[in-house]
Protein backbone atom coordinates (compact mmCIF):
# COMPACT_ATOMS: atom_id res chain seq x y z
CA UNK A 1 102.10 95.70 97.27
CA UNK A 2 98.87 93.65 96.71
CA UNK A 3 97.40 91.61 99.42
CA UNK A 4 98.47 88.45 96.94
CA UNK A 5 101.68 89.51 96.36
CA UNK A 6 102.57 89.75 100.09
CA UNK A 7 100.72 86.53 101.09
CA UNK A 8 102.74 84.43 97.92
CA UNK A 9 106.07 86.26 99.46
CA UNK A 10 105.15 85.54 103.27
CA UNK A 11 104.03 81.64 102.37
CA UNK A 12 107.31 81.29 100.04
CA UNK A 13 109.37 82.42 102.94
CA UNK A 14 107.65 80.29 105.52
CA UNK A 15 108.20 77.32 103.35
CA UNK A 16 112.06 77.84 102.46
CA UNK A 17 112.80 78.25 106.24
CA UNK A 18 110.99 75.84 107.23
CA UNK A 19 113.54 73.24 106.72
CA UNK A 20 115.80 74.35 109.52
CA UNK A 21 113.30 73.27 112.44
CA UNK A 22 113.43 69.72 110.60
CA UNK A 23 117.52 69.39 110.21
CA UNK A 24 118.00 70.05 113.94
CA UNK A 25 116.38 66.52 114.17
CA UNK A 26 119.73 65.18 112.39
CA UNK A 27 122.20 66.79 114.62
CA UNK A 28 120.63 65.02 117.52
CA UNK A 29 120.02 61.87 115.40
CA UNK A 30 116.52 61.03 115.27
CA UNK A 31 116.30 61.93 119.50
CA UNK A 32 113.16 64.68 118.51
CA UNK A 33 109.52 63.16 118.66
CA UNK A 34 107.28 63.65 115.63
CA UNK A 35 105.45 66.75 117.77
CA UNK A 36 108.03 68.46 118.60
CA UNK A 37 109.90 68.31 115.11
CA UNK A 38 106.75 69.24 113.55
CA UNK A 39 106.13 72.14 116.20
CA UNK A 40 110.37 73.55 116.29
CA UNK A 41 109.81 73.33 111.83
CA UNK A 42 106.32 75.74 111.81
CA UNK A 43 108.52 78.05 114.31
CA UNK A 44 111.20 77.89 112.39
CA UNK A 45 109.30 79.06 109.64
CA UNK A 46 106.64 81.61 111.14
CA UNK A 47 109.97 83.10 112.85
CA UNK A 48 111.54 84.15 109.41
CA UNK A 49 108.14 85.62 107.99
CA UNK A 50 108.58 87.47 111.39
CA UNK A 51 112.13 89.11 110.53
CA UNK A 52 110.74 90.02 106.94
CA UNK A 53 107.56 91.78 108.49
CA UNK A 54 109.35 93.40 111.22
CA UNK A 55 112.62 94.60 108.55
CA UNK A 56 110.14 96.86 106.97
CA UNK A 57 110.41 99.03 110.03
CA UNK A 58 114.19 98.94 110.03
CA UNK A 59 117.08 97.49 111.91
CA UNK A 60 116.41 98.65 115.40
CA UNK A 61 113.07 96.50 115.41
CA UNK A 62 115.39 93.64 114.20
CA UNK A 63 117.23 93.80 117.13
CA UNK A 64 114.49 94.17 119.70
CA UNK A 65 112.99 90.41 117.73
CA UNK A 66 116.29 88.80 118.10
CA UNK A 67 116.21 88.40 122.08
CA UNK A 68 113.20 87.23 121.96
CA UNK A 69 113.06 84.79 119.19
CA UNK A 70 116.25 83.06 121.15
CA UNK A 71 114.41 83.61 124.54
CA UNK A 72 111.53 82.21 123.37
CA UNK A 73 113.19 79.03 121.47
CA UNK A 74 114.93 78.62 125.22
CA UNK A 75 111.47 78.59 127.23
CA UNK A 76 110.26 76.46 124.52
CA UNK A 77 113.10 73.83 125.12
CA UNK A 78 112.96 73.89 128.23
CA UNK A 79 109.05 73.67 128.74
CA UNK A 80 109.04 70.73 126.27
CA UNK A 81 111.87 69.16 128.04
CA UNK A 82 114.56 66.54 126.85
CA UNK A 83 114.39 64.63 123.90
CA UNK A 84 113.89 61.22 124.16
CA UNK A 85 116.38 58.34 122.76
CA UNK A 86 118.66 58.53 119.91
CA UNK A 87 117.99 56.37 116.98
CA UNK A 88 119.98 53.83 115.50
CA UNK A 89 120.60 51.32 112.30
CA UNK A 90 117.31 51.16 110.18
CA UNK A 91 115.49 53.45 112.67
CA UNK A 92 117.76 56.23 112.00
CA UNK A 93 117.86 55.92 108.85
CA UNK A 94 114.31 55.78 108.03
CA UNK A 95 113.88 58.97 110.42
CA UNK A 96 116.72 60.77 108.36
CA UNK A 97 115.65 60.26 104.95
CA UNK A 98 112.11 61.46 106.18
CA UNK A 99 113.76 64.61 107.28
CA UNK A 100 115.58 65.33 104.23
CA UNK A 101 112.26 64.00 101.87
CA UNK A 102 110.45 66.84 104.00
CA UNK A 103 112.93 69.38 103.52
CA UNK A 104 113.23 69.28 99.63
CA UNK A 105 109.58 68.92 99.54
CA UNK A 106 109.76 72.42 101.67
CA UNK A 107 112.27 74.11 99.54
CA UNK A 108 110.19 72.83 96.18
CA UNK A 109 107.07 74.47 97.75
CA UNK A 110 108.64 78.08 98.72
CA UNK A 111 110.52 78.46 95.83
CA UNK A 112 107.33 77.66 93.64
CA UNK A 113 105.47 80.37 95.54
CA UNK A 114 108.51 83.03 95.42
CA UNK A 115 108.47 82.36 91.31
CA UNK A 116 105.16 82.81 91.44
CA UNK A 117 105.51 85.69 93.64
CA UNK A 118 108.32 87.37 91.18
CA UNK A 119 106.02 86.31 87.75
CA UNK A 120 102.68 88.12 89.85
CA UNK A 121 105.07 91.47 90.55
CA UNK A 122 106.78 91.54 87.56
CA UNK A 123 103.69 91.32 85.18
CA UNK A 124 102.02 94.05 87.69
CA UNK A 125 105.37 96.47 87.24
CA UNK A 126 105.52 95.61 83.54
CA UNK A 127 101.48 97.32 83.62
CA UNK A 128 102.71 100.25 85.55
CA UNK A 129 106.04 100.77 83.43
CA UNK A 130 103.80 100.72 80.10
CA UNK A 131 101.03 102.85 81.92
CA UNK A 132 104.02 106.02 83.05
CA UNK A 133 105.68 105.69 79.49
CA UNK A 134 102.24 106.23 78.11
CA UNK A 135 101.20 108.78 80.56
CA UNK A 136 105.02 110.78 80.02
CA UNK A 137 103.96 110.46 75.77
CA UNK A 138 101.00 112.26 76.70
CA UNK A 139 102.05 114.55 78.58
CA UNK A 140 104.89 115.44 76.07
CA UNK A 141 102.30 115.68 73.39
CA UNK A 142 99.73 117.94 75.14
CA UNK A 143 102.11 119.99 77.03
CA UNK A 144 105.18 121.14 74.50
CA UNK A 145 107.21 123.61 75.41
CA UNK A 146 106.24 127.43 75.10
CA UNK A 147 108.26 130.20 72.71
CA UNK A 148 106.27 132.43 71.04
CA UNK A 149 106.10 136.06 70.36
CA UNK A 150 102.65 137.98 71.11
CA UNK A 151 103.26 141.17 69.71
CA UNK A 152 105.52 142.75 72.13
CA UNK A 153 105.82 139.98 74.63
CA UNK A 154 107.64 136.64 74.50
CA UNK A 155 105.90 133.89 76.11
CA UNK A 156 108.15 130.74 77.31
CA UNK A 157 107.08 128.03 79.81
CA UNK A 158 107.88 124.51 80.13
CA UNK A 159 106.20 121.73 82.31
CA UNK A 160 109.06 120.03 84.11
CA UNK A 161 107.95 116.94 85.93
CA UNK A 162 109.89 116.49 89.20
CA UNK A 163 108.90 112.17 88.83
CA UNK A 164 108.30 109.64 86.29
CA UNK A 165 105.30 111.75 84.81
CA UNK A 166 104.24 115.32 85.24
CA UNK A 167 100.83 116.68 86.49
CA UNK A 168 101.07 120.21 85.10
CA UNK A 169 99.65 122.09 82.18
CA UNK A 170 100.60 125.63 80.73
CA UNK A 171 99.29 126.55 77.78
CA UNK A 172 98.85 130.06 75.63
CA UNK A 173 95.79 131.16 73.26
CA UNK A 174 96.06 133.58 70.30
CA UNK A 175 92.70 135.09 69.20
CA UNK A 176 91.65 138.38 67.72
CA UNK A 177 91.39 140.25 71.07
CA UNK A 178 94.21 139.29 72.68
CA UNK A 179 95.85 136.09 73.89
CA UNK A 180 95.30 134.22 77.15
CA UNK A 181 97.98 132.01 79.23
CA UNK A 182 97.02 129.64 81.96
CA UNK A 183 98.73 127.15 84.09
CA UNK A 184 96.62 124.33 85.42
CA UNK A 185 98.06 121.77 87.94
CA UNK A 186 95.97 118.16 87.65
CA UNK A 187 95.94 116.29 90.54
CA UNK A 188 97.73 112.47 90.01
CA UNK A 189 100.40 111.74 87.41
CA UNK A 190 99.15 108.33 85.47
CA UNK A 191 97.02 108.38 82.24
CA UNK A 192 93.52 109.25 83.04
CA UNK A 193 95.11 112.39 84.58
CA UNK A 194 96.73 112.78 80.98
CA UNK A 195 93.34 112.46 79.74
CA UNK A 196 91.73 114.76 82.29
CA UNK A 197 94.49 117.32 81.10
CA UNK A 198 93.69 117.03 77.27
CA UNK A 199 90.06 117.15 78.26
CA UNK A 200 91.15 120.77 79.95
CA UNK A 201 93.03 121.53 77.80
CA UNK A 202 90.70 121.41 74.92
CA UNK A 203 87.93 123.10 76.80
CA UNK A 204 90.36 126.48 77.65
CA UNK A 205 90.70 126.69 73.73
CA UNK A 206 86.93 125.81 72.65
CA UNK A 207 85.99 128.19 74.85
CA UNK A 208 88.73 131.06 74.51
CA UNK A 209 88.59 130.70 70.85
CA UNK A 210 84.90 130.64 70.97
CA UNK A 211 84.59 134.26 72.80
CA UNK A 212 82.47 132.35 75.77
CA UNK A 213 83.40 131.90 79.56
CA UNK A 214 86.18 129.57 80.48
């Protein structure tokens, strides 16, 4: 995945989770100070681009984060130690409607850059998808299948591609002297190595054809 892509997903996911540092500071009604709020809300949120980063390695790196993201959040508490009053009447309410202002804001932010994220990676798959179906029309057209008769022998191949697109090319030449058959494997499987195969392709028969060295 680009470096974009992966910096749009990280930021949309830091954004969305953000949120949950910020609606702790409703459960204990307005008791967290700005700093702290502000600090427990970019932890909340650098902790879940955390989990995504280490699921790529699988579950058993999951479980060895989980300890100590809750060991962590527990030193952290306790370093900080306790929150100060709770809030009340027009206080509380001003703190509260701050904390859920901040939160949509939040959730407006990462799900802008996820959508972004999802337009960036489809347009980018919707390039690759139209470059393999061109590359697989190619390779259909310059490598048919073989059945022929040479005199006494019958030729038959077929390139079989074990992905999206094959890499391979077999090919026979009929000329006065004889005939020639030739397999050639080209290395990569998108269009320029279709083109690098009709390039070979047309050179084995120039020349063969021609009576000159292949």
């Amino acid at each position: 995945m680009p470096l974009r892509s992966q910096l749009l997903f990280f930021a949309g996911t830091f954004f969305v989770f953000l949120p949950t540092g910020l609606l702790t500071d409703v459960s204990k009604l307005g008791a967290t100070s700005a700093s702290r709020l502000a600090l427990s809300s970019l932890i909340a949120g650098g902790t879940a681009v955390a989990y995504v980063v280490v699921a790529r390695y699988g579950a058993g790196w999951m479980a060895v984060l989980a300890p100590i993201h809750f060991s962590g959040v527990a030193a952290l508490d306790k370093w900080l130690g306790p929150l100060g009053p709770e809030l009340a009447e027009d206080a509380l309410r001003a703190r509260l409607g701050l904390d859920v202002g901040l939160t949509v804001l939040s959730l407006v932010v990462g799900f802008t850059l996820l959508s972004t994220f999802i337009r960036v990676e489809g347009a980018r798959h919707g390039r690759l998808r139209a470059e393999v179906d061109l590359a697989r029309q190619i390779h259909r057209v310059l490598v048919p299948p073989l059945a022929q008769r040479l005199g006494g022998i019958e030729v038959r191949g077929l390139s079989a591609a074990s992905g999206d697109v094959g890499g391979d090319l077999v090919d026979v030449v009929e000329t006065a002297d004889g005939w020639t058959a030739y397999v050639v494997d080209v290395s990569g499987h998108g269009v320029g190595s279709g083109l690098l195969m009709g390039m070979v392709k047309s050179a084995a028969r120039v020349a063969l054809r021609g009576g000159t060295d292949v």
